[in-house]
Protein backbone atom coordinates (compact mmCIF):
# COMPACT_ATOMS: atom_id res chain seq x y z
CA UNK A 1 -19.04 35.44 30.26
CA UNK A 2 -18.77 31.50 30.00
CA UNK A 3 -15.99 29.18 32.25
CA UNK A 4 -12.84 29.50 30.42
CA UNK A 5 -12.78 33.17 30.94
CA UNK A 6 -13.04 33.14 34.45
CA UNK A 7 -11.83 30.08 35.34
CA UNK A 8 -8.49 31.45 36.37
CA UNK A 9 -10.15 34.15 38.89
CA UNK A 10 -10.82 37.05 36.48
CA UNK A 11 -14.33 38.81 37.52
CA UNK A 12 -16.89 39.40 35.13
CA UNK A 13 -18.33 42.77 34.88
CA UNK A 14 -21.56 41.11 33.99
CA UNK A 15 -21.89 39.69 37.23
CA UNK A 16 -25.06 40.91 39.47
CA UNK A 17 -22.74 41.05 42.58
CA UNK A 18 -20.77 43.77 40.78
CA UNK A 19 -22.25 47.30 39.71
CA UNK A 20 -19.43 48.40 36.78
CA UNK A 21 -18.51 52.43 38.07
CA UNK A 22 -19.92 54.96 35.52
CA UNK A 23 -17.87 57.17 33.78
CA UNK A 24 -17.68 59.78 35.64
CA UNK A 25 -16.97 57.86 39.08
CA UNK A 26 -13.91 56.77 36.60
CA UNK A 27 -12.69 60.07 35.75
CA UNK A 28 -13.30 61.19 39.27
CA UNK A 29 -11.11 58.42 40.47
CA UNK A 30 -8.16 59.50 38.00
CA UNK A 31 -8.57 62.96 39.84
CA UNK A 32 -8.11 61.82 42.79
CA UNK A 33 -5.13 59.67 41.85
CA UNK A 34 -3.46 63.00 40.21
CA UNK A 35 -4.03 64.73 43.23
CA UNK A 36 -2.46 62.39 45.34
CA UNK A 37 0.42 62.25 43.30
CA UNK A 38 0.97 66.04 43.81
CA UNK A 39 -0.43 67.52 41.26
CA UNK A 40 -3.35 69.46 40.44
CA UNK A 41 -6.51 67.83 38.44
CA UNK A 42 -7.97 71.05 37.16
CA UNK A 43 -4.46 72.78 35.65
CA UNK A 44 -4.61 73.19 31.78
CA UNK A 45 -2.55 70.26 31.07
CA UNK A 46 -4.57 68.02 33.31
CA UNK A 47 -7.93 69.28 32.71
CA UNK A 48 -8.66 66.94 29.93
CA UNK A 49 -6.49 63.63 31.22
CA UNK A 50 -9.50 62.05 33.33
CA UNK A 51 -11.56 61.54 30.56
CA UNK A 52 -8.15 60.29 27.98
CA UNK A 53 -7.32 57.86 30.97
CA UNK A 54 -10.85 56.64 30.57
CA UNK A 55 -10.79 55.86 27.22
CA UNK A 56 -7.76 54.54 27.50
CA UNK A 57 -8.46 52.02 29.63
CA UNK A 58 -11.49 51.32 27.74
CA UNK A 59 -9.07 49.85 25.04
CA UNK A 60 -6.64 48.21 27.45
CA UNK A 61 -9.40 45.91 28.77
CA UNK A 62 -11.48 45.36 26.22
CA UNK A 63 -10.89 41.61 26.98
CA UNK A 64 -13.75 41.47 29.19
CA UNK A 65 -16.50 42.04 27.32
CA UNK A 66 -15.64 39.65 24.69
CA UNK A 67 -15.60 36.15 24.74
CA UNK A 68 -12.84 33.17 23.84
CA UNK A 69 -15.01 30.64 22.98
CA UNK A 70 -17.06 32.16 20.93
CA UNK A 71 -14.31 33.21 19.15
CA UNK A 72 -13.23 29.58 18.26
CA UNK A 73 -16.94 28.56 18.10
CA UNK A 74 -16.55 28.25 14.51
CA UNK A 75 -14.57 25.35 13.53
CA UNK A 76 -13.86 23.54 10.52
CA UNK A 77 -13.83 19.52 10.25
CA UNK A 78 -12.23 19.82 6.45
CA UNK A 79 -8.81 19.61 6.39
CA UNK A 80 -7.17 17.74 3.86
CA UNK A 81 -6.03 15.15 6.24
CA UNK A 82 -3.83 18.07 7.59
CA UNK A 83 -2.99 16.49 11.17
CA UNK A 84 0.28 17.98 11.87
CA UNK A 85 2.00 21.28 14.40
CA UNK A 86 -0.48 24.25 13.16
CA UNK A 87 1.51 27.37 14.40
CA UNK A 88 1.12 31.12 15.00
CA UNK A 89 4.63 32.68 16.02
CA UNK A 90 5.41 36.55 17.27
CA UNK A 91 1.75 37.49 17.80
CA UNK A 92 2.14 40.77 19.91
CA UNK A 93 0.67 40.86 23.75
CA UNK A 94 0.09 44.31 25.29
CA UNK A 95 -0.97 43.56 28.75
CA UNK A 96 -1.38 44.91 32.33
CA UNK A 97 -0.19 43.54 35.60
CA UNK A 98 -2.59 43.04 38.19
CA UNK A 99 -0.37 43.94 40.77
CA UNK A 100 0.54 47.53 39.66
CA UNK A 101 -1.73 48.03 36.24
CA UNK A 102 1.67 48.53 34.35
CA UNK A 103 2.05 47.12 31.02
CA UNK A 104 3.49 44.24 29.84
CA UNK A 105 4.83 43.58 26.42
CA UNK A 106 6.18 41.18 24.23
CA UNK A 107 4.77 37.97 21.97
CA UNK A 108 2.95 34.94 22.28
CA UNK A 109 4.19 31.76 20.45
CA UNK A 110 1.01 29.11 20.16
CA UNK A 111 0.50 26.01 18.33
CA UNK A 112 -2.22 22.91 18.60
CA UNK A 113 -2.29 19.76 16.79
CA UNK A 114 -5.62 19.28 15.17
CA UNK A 115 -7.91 16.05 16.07
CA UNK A 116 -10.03 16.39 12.88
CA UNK A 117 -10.95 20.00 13.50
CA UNK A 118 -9.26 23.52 12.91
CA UNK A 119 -10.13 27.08 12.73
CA UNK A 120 -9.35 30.29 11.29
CA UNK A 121 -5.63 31.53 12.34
CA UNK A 122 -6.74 34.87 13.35
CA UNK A 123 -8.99 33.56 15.78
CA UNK A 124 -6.05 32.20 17.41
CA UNK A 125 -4.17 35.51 17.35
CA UNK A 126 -7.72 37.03 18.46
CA UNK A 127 -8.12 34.64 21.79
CA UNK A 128 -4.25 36.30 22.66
CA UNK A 129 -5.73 39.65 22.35
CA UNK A 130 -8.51 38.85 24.96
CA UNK A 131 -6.74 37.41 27.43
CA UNK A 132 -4.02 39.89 27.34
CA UNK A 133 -6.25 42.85 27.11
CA UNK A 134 -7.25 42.37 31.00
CA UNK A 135 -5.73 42.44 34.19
CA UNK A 136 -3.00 39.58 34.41
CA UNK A 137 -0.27 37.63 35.25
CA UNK A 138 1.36 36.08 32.24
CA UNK A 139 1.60 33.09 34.14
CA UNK A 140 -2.20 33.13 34.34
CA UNK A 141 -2.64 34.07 30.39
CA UNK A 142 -0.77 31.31 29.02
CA UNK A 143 -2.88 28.50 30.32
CA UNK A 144 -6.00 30.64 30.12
CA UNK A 145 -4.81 30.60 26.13
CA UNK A 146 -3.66 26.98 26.55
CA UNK A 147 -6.96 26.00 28.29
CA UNK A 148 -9.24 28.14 25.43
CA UNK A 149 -7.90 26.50 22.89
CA UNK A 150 -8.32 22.71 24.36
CA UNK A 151 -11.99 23.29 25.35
CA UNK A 152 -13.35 24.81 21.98
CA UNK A 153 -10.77 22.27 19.41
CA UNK A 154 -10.36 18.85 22.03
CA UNK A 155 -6.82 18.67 19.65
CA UNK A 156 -4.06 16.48 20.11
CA UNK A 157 -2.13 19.05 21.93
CA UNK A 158 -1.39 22.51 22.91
CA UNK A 159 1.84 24.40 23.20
CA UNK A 160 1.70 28.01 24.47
CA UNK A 161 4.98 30.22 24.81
CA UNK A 162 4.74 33.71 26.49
CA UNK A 163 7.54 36.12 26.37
CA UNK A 164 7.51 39.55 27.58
CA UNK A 165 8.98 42.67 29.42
CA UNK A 166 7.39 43.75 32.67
CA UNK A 167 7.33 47.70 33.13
CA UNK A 168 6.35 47.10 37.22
CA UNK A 169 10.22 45.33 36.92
CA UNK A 170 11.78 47.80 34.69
CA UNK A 171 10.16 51.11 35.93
CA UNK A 172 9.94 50.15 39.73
CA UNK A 173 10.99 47.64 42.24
CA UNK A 174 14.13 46.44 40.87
CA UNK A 175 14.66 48.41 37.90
CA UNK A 176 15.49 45.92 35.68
CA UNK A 177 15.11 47.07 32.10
CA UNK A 178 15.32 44.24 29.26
CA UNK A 179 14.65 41.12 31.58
CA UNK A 180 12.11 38.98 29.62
CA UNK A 181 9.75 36.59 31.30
CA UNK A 182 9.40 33.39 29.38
CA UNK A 183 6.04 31.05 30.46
CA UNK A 184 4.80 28.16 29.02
CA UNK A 185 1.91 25.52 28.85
CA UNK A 186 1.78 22.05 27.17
CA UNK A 187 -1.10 19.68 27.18
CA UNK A 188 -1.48 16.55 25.20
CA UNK A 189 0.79 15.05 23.05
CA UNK A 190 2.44 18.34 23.02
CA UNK A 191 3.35 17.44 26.72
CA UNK A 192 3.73 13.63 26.57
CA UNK A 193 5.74 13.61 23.18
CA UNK A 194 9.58 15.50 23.24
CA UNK A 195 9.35 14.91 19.41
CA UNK A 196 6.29 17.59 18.81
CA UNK A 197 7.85 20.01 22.03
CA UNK A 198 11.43 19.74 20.36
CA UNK A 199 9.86 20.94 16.95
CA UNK A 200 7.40 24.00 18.55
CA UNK A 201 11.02 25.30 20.68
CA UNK A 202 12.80 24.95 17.10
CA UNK A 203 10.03 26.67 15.32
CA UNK A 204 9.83 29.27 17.96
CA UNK A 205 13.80 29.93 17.70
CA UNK A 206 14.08 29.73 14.11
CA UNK A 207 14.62 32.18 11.74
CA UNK A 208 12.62 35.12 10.51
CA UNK A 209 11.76 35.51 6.83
């Protein structure tokens, strides 16, 4: 797993200092946790939920065992001239905080200013996904996005805008249902120039079609 994707202290799997648990030391552990919440692992309705939690979290991290930059590897240098705001609004974030591994959700707003090169839109919706789809803050995601995207394009600038509801608020702690945390990263012109940050916070506000 290159730099950018553990530049901002996630730990790779991959790394020889780390031996990943099998399986079954997984499902074990969700035992245990069921058990210690007062319950009983081996009941009919529980029987089966080590092995669902498993998979489960097999798709809610799936962000580290794939990589951002190669991802945006493939660029193209052809395009028209275009130099101005390219934009992706609403894309969806399901994350998990690293503090309690509770989700959470809302959208990601993102937008660079090409410097000669672009690439495919989904690969910026894709580079979200990864980041999101591992343990987080969203203060750490948005300039892990913001800082993605500047390695692999060098563009003019970056804007990032996170959004989202935190369960570990709403569920626990406070108990704070429909709070929304809003983060954001600029870099470049996208920092320097109010013009270009005006336009992404209009875009991001506008209307829906």
């Amino acid at each position: 797993m290159n730099d950018i994707a553990t530049r901002k202290g996630a730990v790779s799997l991959k790394s020889p200092a780390r031996r990943r648990p099998t399986r079954a030391e997984a499902e074990e552990a969700v035992r245990t946790l069921i058990a210690w919440a007062g319950d009983d692992p081996a009941r009919e309705g529980l029987k089966d939920t080590p092995r669902r939690v498993t998979d489960a979290y097999e798709e809610y991290f799936l962000g580290y065992g794939l990589d951002p930059a190669a991802v945006l590897s493939k660029t193209f240098d052809e395009a028209g001239g275009y130099d101005d705001l390219v934009m992706l609004r609403d894309i969806r974030v399901e994350s998990h905080c690293e503090h309690h591994i509770t989700p959470f959700l809302g959208v990601a707003h993102v937008a660079y200013l090409p410097n000669g090169r672009i690439v495919g839109i989904s690969k910026i919706a894709r580079v979200v996904e990864i980041f999101a789809k591992r343990l987080q803050t969203q203060e750490t995601m948005t300039a892990q996005i913001a800082d993605a995207i500047e390695a692999a394009l060098m563009p003019r600038g970056v804007a990032v805008l996170i959004e989202a509801e935190h369960q570990c608020m709403s569920m626990r702690g406070v108990r704070q249902p429909g709070v929304r945390t809003i983060t954001t990263r600029f870099t470049g012109a996208m920092e320097s120039e109010a013009s270009y940050r005006d336009r992404f916070l209009q875009m991001v506000h506008g209307p829906r079609f």
